[in-house]
Protein backbone atom coordinates (compact mmCIF):
# COMPACT_ATOMS: atom_id res chain seq x y z
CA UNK A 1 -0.09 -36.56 16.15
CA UNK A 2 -2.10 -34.79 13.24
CA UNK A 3 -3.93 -31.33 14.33
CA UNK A 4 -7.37 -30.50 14.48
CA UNK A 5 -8.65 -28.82 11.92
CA UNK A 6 -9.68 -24.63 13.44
CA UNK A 7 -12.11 -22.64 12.12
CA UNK A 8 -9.75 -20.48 10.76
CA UNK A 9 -8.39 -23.52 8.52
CA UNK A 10 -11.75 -23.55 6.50
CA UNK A 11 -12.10 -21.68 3.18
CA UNK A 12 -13.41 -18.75 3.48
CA UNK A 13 -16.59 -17.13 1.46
CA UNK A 14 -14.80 -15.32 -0.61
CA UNK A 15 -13.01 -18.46 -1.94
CA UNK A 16 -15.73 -19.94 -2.59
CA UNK A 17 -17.54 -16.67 -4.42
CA UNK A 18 -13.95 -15.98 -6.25
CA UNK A 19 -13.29 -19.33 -7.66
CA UNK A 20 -13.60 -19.65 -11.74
CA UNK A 21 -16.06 -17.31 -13.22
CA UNK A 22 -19.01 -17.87 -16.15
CA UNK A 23 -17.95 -16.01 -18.96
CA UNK A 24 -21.52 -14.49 -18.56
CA UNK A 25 -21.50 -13.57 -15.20
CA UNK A 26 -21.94 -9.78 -14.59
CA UNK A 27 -23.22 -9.14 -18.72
CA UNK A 28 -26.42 -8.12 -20.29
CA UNK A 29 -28.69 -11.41 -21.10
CA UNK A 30 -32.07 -11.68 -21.90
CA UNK A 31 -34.43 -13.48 -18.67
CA UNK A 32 -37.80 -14.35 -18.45
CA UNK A 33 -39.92 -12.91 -16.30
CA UNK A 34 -38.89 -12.03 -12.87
CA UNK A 35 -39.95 -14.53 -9.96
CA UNK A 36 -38.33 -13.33 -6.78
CA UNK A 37 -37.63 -10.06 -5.65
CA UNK A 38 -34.63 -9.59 -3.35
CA UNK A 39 -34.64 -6.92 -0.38
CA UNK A 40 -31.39 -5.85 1.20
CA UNK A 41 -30.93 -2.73 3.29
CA UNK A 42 -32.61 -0.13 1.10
CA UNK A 43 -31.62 -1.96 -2.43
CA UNK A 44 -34.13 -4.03 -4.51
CA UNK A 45 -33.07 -6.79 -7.14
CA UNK A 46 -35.61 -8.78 -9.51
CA UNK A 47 -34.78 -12.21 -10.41
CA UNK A 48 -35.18 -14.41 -13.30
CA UNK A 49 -33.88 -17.42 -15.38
CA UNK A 50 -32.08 -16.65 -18.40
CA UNK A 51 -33.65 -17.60 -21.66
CA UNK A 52 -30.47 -19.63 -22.53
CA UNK A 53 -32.14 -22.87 -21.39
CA UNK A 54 -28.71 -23.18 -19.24
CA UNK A 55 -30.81 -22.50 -15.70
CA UNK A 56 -28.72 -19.66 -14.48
CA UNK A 57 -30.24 -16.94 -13.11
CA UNK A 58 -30.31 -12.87 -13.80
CA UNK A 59 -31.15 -10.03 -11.97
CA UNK A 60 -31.69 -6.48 -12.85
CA UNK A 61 -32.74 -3.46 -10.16
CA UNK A 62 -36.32 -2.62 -9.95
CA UNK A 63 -35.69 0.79 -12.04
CA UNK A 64 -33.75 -1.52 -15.27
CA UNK A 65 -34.96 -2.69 -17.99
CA UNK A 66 -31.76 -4.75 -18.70
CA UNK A 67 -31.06 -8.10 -16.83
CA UNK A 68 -27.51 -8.96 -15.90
CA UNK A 69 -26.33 -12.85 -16.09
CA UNK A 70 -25.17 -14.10 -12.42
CA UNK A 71 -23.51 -17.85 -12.54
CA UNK A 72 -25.80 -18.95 -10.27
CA UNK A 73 -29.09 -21.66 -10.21
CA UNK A 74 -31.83 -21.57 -7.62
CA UNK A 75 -29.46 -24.21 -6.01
CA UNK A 76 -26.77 -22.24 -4.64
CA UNK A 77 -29.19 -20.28 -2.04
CA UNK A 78 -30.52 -17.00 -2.15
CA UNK A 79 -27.61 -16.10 0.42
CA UNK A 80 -24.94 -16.48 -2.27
CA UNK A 81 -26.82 -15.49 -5.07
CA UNK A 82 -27.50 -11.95 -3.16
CA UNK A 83 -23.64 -11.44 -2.50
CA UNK A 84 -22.71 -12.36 -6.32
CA UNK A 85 -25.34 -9.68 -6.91
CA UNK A 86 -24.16 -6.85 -4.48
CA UNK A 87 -20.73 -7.65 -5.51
CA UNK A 88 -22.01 -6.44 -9.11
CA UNK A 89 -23.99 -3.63 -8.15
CA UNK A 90 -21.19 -0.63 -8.77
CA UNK A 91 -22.00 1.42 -5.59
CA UNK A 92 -20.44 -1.48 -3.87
CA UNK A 93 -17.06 -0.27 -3.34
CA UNK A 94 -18.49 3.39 -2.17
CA UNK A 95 -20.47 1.94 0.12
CA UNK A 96 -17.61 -0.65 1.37
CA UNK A 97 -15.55 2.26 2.39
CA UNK A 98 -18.07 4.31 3.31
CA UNK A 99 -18.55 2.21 6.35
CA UNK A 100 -14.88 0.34 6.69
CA UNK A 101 -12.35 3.25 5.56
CA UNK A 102 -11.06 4.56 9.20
CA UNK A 103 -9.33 7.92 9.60
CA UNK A 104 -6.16 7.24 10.72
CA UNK A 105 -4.79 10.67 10.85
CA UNK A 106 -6.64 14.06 12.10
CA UNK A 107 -4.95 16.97 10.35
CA UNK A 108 -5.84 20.38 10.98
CA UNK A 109 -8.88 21.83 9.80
CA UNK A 110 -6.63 23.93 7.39
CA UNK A 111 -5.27 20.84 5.93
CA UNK A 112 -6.29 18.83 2.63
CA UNK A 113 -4.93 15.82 3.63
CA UNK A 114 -7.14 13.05 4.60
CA UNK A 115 -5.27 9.64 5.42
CA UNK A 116 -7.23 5.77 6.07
CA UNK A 117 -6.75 2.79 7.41
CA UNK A 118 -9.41 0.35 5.48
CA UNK A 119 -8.94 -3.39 7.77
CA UNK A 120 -5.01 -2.88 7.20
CA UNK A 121 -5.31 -1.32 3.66
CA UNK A 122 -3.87 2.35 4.29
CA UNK A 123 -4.27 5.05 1.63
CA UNK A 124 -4.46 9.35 1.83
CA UNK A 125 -6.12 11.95 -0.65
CA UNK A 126 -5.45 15.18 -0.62
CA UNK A 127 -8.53 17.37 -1.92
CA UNK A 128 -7.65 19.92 -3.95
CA UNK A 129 -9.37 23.19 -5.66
CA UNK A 130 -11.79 23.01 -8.48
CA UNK A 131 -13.20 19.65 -7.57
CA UNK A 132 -9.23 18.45 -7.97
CA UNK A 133 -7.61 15.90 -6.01
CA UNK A 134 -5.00 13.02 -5.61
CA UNK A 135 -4.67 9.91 -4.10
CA UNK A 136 -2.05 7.16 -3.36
CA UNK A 137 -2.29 3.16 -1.98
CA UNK A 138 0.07 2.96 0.88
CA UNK A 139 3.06 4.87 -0.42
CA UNK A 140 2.83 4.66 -4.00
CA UNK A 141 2.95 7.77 -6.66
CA UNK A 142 -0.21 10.42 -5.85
CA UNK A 143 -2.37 9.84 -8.83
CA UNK A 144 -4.60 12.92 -10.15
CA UNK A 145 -8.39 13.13 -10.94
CA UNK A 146 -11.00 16.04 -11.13
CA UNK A 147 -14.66 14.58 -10.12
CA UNK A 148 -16.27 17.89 -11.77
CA UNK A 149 -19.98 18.98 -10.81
CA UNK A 150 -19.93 15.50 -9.21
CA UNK A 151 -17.84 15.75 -6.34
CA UNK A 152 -19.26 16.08 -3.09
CA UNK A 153 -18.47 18.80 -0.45
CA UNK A 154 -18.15 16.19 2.34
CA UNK A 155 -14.15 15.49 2.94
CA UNK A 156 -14.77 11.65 3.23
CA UNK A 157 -16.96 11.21 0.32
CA UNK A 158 -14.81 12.94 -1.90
CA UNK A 159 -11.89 11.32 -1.18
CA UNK A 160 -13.30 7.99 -1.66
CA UNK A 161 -14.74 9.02 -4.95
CA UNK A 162 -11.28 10.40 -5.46
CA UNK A 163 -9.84 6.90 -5.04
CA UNK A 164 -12.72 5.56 -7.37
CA UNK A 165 -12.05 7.66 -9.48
CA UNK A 166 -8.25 8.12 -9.81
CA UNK A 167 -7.35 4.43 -9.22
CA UNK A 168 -10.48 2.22 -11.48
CA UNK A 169 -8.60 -1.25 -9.95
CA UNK A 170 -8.59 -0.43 -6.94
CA UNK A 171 -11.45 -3.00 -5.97
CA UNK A 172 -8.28 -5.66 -6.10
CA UNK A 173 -6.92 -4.30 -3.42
CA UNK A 174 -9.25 -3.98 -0.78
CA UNK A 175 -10.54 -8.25 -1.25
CA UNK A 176 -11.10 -10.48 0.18
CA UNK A 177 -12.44 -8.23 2.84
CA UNK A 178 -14.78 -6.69 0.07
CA UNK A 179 -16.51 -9.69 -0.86
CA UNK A 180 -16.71 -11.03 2.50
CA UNK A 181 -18.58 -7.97 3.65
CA UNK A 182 -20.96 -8.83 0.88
CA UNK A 183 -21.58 -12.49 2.28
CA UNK A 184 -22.23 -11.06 5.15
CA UNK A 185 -24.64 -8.26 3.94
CA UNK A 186 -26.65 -11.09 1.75
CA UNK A 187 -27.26 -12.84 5.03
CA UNK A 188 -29.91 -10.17 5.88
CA UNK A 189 -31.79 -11.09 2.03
CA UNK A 190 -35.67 -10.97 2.40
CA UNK A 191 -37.03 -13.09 -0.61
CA UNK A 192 -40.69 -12.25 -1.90
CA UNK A 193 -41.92 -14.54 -4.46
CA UNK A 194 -43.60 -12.71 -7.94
CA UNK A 195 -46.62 -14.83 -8.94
């Protein structure tokens, strides 16, 4: 007797967005001129073809003058061409954790020690003076880093631009969940055309 196939036996979105790469994807190109502009939350993308003659698309914010190369074409969708583009956009991971990294631990308000849980993924900072700090993954070695006249005075942000900071592959280890959350976000794309 063979099994039905559940919902949970089909590939997920992030397969599908992780699989073999463009060598272009994510780098400065030159486009034409912009024909769509995306809308997502509060974040605005143009989009273009790239001059190439190869039919894959670019995209650049609305404040850039430089256009970034997606492995995409008009034929993939505007869903998955939005997620390739979040997934670029580098306040991604901020904003990932901003809204998944749980605090799993409430210390006293005398204590510098914040500890997460991010969808399984648990990691701690401890925010020191002068802008210091350190974080650790799980249980590994606290690694150092000093955000300077950029670090926030809110607890959570600076630890997660601790983590950023201290740890710069770190994005590894919070996908598939990462990109997912993008597929998910790029369901919500309004597309304008640009005559």
């Amino acid at each position: 007797m063979s099994a039905q196939a559940q919902m949970t036996d089909l590939p997920s979105q992030s397969d599908t967005l992780l699989s073999a790469r463009d060598p272009r994807h994510g780098h400065i190109c030159s486009a034409g001129e912009p024909f769509a502009r995306l809308s997502i939350g509060d974040r605005r993308y143009e989009v273009a073809e790239t001059v190439d003659g190869s039919d894959i698309l670019a995209f650049r914010t609305n404040t850039q003058r430089e256009w970034s190369a997606l492995d995409r074409k008009l034929d993939d969708g505007w869903v998955a061409i939005t997620a390739d583009i979040l997934l670029l956009d580098p306040d991604v991971l901020f904003d990932f954790l901003q809204t998944h990294a749980v605090r799993s631990r409430e210390a006293n308000k005398n204590s510098n020690l914040l500890e997460f849980d991010t969808l399984g993924i648990k990691w701690s900072a401890r925010l020191l003076q002068n802008r210091d700090g350190e974080v650790r993954l799980g249980t590994d070695e606290w690694v150092s880093a000093n955000l300077g006249l950029r670090a926030p005075s809110e607890a959570r942000e600076r630890a997660i631009m601790l983590l950023l900071s201290a740890l710069p592959n770190v994005r590894s280890a919070f996908e598939p969940h990462l990109t997912d959350w993008a597929s998910r976000l790029a369901k919500g794309v309004h597309v304008e055309p640009i005559f």
